[in-house]
C-alpha atoms as a PDB file:
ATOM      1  CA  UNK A   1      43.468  23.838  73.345  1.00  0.00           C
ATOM      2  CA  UNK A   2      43.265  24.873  69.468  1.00  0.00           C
ATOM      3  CA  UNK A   3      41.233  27.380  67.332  1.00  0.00           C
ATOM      4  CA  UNK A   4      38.856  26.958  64.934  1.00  0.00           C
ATOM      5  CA  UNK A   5      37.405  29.154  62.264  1.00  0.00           C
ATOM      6  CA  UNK A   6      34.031  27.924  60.827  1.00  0.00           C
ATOM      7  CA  UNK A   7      32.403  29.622  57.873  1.00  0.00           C
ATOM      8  CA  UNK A   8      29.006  29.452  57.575  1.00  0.00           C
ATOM      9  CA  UNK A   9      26.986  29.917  54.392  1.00  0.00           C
ATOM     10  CA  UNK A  10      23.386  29.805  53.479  1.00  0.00           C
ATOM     11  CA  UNK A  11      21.950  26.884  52.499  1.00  0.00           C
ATOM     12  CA  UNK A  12      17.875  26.798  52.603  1.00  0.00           C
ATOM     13  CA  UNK A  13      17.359  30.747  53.658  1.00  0.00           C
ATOM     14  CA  UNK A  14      13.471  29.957  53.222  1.00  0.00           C
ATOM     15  CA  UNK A  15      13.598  28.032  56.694  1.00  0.00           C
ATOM     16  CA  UNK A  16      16.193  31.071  58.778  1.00  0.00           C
ATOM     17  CA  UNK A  17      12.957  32.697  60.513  1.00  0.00           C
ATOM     18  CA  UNK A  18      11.859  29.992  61.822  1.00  0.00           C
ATOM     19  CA  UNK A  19      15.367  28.692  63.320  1.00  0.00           C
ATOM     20  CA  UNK A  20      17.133  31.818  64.403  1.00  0.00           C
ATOM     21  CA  UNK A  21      15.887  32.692  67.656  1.00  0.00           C
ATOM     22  CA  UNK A  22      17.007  28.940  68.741  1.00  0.00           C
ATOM     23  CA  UNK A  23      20.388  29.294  66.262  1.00  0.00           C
ATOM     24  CA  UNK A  24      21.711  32.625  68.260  1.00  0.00           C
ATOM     25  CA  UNK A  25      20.376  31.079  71.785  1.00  0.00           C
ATOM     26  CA  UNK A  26      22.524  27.995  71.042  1.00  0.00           C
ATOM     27  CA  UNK A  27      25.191  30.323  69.958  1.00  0.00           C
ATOM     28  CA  UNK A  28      25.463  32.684  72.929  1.00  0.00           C
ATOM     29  CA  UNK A  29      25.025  30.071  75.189  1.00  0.00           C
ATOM     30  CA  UNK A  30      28.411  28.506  73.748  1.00  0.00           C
ATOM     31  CA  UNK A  31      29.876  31.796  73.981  1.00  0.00           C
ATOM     32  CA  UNK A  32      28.908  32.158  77.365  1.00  0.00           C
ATOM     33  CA  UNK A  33      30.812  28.591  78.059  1.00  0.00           C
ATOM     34  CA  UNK A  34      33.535  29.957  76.567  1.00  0.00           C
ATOM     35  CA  UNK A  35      33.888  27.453  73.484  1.00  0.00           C
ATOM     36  CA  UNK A  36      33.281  30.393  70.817  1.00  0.00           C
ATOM     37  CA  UNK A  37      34.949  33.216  70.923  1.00  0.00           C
ATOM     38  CA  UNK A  38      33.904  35.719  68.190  1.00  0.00           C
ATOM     39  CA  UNK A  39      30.620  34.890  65.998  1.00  0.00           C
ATOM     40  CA  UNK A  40      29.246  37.473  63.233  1.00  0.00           C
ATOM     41  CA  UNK A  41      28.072  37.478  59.439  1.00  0.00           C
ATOM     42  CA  UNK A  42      30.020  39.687  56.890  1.00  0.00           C
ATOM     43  CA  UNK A  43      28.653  43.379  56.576  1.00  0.00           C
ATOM     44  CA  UNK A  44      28.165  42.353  52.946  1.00  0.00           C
ATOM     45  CA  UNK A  45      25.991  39.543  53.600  1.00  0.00           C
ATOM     46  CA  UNK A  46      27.891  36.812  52.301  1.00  0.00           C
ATOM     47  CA  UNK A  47      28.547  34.720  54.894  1.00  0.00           C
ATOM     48  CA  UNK A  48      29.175  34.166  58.785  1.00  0.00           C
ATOM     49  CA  UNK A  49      32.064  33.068  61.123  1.00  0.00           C
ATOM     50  CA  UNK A  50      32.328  31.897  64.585  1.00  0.00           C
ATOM     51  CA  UNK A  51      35.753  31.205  66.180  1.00  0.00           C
ATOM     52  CA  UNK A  52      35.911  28.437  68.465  1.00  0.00           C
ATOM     53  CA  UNK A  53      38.527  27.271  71.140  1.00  0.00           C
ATOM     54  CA  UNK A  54      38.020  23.513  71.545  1.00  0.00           C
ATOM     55  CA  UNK A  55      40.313  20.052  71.708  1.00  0.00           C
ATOM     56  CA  UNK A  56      40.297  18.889  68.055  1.00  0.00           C
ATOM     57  CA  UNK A  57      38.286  19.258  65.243  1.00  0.00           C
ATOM     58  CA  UNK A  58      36.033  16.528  65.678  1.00  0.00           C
ATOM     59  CA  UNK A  59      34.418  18.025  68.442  1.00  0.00           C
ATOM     60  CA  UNK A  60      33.838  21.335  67.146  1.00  0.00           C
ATOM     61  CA  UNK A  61      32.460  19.659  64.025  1.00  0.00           C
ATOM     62  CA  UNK A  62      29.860  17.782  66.535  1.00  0.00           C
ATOM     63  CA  UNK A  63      29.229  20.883  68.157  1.00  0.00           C
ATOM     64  CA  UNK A  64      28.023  22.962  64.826  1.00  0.00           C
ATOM     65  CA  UNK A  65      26.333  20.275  63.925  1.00  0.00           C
ATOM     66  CA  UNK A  66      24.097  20.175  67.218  1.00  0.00           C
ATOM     67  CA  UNK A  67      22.941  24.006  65.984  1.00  0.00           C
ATOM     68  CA  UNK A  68      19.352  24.090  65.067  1.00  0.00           C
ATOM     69  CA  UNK A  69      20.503  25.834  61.959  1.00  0.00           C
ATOM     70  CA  UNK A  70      22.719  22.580  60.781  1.00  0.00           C
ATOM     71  CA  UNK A  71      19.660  20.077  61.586  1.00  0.00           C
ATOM     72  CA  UNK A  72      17.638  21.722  59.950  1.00  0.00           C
ATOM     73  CA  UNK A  73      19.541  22.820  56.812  1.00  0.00           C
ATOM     74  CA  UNK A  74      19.093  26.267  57.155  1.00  0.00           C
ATOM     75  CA  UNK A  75      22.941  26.668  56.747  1.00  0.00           C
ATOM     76  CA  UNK A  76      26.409  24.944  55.962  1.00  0.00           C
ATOM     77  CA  UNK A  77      28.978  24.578  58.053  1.00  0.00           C
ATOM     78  CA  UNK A  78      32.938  24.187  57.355  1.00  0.00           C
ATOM     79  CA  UNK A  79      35.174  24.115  60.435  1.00  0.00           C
ATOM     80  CA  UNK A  80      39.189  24.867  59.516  1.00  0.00           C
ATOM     81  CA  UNK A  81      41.633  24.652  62.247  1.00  0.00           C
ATOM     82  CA  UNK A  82      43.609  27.834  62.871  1.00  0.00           C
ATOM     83  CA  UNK A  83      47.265  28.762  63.932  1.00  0.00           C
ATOM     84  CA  UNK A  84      45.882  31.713  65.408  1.00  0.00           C
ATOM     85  CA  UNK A  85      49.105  34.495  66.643  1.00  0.00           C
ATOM     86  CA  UNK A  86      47.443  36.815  68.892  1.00  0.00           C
ATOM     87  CA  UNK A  87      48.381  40.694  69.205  1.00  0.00           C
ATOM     88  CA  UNK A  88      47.876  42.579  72.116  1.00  0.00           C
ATOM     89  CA  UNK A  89      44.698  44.676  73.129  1.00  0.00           C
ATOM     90  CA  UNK A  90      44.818  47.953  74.287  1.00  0.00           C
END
């Protein structure tokens, strides 16, 4: 199992109302399966990030791209592996 860090930046804003209850419902729903771990925009606004646990890059790629928000444009998606070290949580 590997990590994957996918930024996601605006790409056709005038289409995000329409698409957002479905984007986050597709979102949490992955969370709950456990693929993503972590998904948020920046406080500033300038972009988002979700942080996936999959097999290989491929299928995280096919997995953004199944987000209403990809098939419809609404944003961009670029998926980076990670060599993610891990501290401890107290």
């Amino acid at each position: 199992m590997s990590y994957f860090v996918v930024f996601v930046t605006e790409a056709d804003n005038s289409k995000k109302e329409q698409y957002f209850a479905d984007h986050m419902k597709y979102l949490d729903d992955l969370r709950e399966q456990g693929a993503i771990i972590a998904n948020g925009k920046f406080v500033d606004g300038s972009l988002g990030l979700i942080i996936f646990r999959g097999e290989s890059q491929a299928e995280v790629e096919l997995i953004v791209s199944r987000s209403p928000f990809a098939i419809h444009g609404v944003r961009e998606f670029k998926v980076h592996e990670w060599a993610a070290k891990w501290g401890t949580v107290s």
